[in-house]
PDB file of N, CA and C in Angstrom:
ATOM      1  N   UNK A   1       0.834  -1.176   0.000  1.00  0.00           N
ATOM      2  CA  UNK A   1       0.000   0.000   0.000  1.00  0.00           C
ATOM      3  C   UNK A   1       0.884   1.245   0.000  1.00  0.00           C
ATOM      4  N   UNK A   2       0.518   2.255  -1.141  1.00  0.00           N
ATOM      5  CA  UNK A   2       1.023   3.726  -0.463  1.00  0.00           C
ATOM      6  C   UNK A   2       0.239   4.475  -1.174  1.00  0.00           C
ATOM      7  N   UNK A   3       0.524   5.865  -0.839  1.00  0.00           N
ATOM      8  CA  UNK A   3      -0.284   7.088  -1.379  1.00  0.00           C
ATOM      9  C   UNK A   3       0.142   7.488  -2.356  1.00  0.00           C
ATOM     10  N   UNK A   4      -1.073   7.728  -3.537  1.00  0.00           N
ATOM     11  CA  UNK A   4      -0.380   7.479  -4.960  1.00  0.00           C
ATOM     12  C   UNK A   4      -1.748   8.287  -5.267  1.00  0.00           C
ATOM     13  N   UNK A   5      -2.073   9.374  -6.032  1.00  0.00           N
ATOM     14  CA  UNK A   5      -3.083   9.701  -7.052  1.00  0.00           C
ATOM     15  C   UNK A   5      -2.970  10.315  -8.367  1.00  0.00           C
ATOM     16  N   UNK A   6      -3.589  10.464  -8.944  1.00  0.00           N
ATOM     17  CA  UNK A   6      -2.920  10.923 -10.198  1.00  0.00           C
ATOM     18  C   UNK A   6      -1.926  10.651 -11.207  1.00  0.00           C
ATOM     19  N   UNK A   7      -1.922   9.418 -10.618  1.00  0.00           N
ATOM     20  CA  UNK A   7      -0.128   9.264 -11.616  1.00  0.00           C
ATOM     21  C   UNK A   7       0.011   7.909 -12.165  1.00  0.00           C
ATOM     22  N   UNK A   8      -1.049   7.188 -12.325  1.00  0.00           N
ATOM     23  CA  UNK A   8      -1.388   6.141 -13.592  1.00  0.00           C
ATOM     24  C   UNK A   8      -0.563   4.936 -12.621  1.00  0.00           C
ATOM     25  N   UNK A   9      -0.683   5.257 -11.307  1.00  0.00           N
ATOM     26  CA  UNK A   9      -0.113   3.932 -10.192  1.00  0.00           C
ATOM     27  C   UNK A   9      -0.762   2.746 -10.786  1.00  0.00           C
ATOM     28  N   UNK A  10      -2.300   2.723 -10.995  1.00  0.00           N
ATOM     29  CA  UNK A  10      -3.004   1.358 -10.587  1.00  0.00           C
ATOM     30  C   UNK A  10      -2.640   0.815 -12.202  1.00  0.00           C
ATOM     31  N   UNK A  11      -2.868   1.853 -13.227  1.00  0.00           N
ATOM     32  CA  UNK A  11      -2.845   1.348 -14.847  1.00  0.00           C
ATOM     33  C   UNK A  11      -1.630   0.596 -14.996  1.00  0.00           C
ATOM     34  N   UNK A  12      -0.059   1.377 -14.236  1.00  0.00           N
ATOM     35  CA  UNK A  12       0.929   0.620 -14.243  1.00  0.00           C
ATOM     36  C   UNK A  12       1.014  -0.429 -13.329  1.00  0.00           C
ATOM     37  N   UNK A  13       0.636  -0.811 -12.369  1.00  0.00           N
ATOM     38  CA  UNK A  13       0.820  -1.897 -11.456  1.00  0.00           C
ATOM     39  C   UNK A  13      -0.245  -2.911 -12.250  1.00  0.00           C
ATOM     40  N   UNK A  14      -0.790  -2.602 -12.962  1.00  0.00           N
ATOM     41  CA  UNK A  14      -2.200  -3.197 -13.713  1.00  0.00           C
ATOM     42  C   UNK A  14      -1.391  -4.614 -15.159  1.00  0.00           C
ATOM     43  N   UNK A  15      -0.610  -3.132 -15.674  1.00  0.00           N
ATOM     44  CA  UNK A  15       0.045  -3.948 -17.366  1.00  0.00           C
ATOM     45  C   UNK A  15       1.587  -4.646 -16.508  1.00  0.00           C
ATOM     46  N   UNK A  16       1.774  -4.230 -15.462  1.00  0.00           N
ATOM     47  CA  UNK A  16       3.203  -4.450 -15.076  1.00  0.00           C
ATOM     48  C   UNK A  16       2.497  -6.346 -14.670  1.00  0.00           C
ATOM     49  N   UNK A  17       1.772  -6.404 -13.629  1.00  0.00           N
ATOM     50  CA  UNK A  17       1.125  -7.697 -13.411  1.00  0.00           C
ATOM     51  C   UNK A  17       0.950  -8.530 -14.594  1.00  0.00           C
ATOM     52  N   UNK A  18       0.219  -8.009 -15.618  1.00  0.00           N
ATOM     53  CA  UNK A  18      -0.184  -8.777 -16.641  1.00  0.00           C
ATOM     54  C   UNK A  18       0.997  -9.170 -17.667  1.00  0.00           C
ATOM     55  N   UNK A  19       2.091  -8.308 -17.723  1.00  0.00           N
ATOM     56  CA  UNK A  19       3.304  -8.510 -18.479  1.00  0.00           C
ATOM     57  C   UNK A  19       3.849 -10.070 -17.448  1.00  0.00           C
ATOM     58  N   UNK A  20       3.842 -10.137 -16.055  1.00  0.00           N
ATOM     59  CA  UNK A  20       4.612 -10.626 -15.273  1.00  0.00           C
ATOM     60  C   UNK A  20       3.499 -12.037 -14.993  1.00  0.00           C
ATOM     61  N   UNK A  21       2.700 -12.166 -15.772  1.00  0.00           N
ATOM     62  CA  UNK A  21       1.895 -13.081 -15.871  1.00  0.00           C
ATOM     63  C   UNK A  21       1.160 -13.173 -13.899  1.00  0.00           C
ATOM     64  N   UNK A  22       0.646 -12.261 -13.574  1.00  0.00           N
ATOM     65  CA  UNK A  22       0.001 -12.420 -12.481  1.00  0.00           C
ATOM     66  C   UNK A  22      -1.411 -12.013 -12.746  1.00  0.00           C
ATOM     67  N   UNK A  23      -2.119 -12.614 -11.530  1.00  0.00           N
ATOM     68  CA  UNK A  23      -3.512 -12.232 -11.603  1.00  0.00           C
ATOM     69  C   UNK A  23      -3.708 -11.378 -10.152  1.00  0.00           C
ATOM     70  N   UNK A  24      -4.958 -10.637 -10.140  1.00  0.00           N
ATOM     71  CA  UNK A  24      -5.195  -9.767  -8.708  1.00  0.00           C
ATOM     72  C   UNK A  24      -6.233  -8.974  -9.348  1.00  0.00           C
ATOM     73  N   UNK A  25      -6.021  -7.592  -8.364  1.00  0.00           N
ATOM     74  CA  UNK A  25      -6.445  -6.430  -8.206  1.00  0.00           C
ATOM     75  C   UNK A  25      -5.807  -5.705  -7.561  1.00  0.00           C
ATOM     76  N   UNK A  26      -6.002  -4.150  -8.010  1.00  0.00           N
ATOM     77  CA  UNK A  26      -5.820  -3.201  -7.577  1.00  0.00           C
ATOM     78  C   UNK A  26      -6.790  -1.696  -7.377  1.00  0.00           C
ATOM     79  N   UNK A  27      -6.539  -1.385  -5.921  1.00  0.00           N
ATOM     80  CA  UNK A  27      -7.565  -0.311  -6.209  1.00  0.00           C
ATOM     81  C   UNK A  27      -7.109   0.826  -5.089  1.00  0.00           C
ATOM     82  N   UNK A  28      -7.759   2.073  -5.569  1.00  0.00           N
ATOM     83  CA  UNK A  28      -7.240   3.259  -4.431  1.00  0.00           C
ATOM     84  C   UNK A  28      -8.327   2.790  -3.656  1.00  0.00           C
ATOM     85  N   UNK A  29      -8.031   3.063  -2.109  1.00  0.00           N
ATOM     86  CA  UNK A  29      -9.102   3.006  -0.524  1.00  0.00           C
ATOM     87  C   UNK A  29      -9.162   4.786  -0.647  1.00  0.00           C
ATOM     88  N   UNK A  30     -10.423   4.643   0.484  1.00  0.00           N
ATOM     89  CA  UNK A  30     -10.596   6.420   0.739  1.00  0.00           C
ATOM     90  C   UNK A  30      -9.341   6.677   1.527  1.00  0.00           C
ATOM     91  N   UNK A  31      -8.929   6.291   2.190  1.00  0.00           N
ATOM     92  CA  UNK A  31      -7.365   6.886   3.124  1.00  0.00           C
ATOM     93  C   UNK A  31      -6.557   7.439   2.136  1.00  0.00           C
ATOM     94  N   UNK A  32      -6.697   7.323   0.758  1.00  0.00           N
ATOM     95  CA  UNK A  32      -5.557   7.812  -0.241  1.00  0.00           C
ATOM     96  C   UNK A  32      -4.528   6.885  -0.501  1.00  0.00           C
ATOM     97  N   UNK A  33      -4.565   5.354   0.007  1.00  0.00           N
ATOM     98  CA  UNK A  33      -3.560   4.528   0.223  1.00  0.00           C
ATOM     99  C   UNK A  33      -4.099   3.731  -0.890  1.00  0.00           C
ATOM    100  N   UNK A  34      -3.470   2.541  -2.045  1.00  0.00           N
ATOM    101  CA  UNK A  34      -3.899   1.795  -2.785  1.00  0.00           C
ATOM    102  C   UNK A  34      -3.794   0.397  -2.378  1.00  0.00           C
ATOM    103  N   UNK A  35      -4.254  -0.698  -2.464  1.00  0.00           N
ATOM    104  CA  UNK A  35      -4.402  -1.810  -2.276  1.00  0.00           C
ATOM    105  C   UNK A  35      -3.930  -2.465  -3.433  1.00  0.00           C
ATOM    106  N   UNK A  36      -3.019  -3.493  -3.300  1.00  0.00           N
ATOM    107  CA  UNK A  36      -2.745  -4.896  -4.140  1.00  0.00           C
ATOM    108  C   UNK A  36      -3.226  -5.918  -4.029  1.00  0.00           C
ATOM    109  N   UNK A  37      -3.548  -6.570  -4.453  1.00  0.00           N
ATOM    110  CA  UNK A  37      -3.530  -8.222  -3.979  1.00  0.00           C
ATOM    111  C   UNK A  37      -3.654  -9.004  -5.407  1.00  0.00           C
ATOM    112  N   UNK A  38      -2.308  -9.476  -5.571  1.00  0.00           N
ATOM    113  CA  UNK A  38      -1.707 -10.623  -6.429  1.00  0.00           C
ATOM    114  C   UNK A  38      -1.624 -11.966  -6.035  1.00  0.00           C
ATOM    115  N   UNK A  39      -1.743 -12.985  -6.991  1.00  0.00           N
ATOM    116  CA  UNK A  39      -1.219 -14.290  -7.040  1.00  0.00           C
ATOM    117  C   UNK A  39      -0.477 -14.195  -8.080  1.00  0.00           C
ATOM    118  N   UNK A  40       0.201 -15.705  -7.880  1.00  0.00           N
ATOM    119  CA  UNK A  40       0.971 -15.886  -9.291  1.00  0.00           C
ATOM    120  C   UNK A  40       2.413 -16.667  -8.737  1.00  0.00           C
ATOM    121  N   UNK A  41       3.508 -16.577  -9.746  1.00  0.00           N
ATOM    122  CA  UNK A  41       4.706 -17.463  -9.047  1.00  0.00           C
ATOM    123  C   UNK A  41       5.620 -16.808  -8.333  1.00  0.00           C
ATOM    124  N   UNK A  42       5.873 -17.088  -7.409  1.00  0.00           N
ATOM    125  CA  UNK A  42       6.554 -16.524  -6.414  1.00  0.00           C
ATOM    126  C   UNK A  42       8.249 -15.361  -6.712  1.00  0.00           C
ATOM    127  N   UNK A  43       8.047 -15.335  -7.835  1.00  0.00           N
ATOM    128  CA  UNK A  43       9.224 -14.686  -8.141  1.00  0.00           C
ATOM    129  C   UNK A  43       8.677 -13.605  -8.420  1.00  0.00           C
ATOM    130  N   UNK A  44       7.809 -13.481  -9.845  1.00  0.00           N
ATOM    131  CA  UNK A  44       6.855 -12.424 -10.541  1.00  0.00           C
ATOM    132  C   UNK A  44       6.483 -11.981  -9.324  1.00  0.00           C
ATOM    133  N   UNK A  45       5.732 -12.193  -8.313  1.00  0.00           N
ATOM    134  CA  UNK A  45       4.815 -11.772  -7.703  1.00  0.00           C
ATOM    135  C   UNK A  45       5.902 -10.762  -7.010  1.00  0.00           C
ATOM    136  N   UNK A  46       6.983 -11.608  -6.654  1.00  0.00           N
ATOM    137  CA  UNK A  46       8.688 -10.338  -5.794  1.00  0.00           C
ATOM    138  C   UNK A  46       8.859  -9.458  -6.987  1.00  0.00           C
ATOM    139  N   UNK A  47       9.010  -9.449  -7.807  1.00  0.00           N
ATOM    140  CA  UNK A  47       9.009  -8.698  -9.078  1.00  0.00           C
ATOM    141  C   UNK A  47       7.918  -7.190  -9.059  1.00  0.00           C
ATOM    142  N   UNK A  48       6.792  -7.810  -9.029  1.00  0.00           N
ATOM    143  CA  UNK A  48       5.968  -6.818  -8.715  1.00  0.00           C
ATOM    144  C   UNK A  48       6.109  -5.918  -7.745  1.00  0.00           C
ATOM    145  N   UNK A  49       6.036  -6.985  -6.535  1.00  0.00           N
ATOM    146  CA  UNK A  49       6.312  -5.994  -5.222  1.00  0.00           C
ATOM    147  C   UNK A  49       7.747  -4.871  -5.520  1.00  0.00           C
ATOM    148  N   UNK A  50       8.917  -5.186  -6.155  1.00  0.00           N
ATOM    149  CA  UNK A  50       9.933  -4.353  -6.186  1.00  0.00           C
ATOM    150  C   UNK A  50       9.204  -3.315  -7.113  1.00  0.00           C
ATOM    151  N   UNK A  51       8.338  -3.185  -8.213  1.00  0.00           N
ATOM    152  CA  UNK A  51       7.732  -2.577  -8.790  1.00  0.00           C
ATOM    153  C   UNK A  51       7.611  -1.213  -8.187  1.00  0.00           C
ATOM    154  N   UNK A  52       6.272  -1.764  -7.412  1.00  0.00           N
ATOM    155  CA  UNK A  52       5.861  -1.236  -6.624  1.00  0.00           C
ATOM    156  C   UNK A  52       6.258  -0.089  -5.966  1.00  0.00           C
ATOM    157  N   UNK A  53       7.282  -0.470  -5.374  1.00  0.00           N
ATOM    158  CA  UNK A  53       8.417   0.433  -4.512  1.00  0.00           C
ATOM    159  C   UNK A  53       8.633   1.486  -5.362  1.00  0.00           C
ATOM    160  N   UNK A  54       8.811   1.708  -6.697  1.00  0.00           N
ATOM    161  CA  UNK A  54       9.134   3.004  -6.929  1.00  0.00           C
ATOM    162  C   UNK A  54       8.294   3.463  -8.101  1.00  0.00           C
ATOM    163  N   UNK A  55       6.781   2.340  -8.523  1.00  0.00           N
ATOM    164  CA  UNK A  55       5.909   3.101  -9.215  1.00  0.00           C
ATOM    165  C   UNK A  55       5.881   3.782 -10.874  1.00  0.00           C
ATOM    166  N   UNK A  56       5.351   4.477 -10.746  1.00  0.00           N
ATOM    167  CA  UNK A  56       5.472   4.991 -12.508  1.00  0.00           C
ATOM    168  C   UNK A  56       6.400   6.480 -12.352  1.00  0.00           C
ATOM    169  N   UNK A  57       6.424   6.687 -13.475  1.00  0.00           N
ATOM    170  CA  UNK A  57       7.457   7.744 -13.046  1.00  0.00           C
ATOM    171  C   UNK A  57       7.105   9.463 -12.399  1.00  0.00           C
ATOM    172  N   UNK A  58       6.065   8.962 -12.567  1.00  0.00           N
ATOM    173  CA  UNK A  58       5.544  10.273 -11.237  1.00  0.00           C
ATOM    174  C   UNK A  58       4.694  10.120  -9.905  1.00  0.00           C
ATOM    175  N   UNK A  59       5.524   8.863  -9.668  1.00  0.00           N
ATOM    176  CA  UNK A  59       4.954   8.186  -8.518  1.00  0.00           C
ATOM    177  C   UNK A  59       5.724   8.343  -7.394  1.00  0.00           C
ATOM    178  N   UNK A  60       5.571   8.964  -6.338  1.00  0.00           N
ATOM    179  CA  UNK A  60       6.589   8.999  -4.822  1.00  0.00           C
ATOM    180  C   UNK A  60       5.591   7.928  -3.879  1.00  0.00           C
ATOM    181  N   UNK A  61       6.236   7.171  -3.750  1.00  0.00           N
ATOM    182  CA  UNK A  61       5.554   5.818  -2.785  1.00  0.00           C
ATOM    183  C   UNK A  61       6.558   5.911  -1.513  1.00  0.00           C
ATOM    184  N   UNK A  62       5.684   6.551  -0.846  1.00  0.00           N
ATOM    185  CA  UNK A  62       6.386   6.873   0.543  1.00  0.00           C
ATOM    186  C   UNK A  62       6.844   5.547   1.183  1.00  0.00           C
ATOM    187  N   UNK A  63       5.936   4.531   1.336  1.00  0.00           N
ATOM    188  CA  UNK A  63       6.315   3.133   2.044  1.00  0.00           C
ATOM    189  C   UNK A  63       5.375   2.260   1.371  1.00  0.00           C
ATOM    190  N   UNK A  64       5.592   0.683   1.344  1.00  0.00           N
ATOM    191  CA  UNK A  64       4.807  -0.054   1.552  1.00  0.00           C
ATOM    192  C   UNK A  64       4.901  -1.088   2.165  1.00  0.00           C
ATOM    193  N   UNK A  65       3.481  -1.990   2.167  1.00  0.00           N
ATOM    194  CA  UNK A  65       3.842  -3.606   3.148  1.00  0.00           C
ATOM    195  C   UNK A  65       3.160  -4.171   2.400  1.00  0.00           C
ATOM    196  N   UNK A  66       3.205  -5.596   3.209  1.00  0.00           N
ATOM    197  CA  UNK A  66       2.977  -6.524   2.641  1.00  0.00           C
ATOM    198  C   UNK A  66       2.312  -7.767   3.200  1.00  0.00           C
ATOM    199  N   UNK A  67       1.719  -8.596   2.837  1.00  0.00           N
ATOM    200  CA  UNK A  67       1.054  -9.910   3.418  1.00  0.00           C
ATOM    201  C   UNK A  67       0.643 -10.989   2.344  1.00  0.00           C
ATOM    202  N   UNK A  68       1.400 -11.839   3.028  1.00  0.00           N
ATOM    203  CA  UNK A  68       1.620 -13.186   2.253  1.00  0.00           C
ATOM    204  C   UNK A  68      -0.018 -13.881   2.512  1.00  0.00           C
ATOM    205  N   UNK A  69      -0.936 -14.617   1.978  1.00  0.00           N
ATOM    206  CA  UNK A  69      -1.922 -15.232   2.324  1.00  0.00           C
ATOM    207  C   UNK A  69      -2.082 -16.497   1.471  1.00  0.00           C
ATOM    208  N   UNK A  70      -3.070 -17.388   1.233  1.00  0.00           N
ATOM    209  CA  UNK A  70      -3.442 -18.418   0.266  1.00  0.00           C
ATOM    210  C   UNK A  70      -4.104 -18.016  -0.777  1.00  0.00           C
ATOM    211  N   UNK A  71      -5.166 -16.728  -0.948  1.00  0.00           N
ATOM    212  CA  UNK A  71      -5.895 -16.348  -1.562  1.00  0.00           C
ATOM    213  C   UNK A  71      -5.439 -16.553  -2.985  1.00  0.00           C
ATOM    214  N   UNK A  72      -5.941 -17.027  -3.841  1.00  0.00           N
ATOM    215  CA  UNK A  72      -5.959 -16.775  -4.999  1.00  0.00           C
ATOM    216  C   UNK A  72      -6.654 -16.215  -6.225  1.00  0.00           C
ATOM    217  N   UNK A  73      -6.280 -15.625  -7.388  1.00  0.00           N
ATOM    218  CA  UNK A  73      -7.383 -14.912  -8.396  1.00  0.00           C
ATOM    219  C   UNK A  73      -7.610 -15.829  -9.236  1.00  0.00           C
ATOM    220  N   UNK A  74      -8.291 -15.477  -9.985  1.00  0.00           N
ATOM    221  CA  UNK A  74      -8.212 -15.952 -11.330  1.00  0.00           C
ATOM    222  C   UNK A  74      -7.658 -15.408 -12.654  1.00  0.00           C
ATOM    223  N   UNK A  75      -8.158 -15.244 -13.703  1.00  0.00           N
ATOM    224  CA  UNK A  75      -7.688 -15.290 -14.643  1.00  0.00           C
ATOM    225  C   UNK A  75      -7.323 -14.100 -15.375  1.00  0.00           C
ATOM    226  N   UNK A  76      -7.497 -12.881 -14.699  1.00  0.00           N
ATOM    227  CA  UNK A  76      -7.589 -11.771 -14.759  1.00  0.00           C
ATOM    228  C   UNK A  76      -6.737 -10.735 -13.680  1.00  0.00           C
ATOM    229  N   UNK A  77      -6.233  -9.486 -14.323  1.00  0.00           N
ATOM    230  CA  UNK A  77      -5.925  -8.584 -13.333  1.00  0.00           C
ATOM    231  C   UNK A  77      -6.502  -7.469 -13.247  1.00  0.00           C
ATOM    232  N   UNK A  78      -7.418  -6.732 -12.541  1.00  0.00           N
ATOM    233  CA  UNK A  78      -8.271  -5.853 -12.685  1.00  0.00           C
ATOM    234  C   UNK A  78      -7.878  -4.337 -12.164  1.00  0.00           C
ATOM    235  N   UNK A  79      -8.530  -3.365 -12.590  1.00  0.00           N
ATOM    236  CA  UNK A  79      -8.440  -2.288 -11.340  1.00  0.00           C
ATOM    237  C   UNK A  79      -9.881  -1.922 -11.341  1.00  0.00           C
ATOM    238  N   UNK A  80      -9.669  -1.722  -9.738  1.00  0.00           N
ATOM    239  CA  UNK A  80     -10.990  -1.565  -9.213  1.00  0.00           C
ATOM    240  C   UNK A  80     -11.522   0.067  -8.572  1.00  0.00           C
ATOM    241  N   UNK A  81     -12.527  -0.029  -9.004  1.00  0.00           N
ATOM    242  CA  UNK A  81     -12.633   1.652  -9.146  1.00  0.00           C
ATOM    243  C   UNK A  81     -13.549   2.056  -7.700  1.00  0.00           C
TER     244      UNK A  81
END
């Protein structure tokens, strides 16, 4: 999660997933903070997360975290509005 608006965060975390063959979602919360949640193979998915960390290029991602779970998607990576 970090605070991200305006700056094509979710579109890039969106094609970056789908290039990296993962499935999920992504979406901004009202706090201004965005939400991930990926499956996929455990490398891609570290891949992403390093992504993440520094965003599109007018993206300042102050921090983020993280949580490992079982959950899985399907076949798709979405953003959620």
């Amino acid at each position: 999660m970090g605070k991200v608006q305006g700056v094509w965060f979710r579109k890039g975390t969106q094609n970056t997933a789908i290039d990296l063959g993962l499935f999920g979602d992504v979406q901004n919360l009202k706090d201004g903070s965005v939400l991930v949640r990926v499956s996929g193979k455990r490398e891609e998915v570290l891949k992403l997360l390093e992504w993440c960390k520094k965003g599109t290029p007018h993206s300042v991602v102050e921090s983020i975290s993280f949580e490992e779970t079982d959950s899985e998607f399907h076949k798709t990576f979405d953003i959620i509005r």
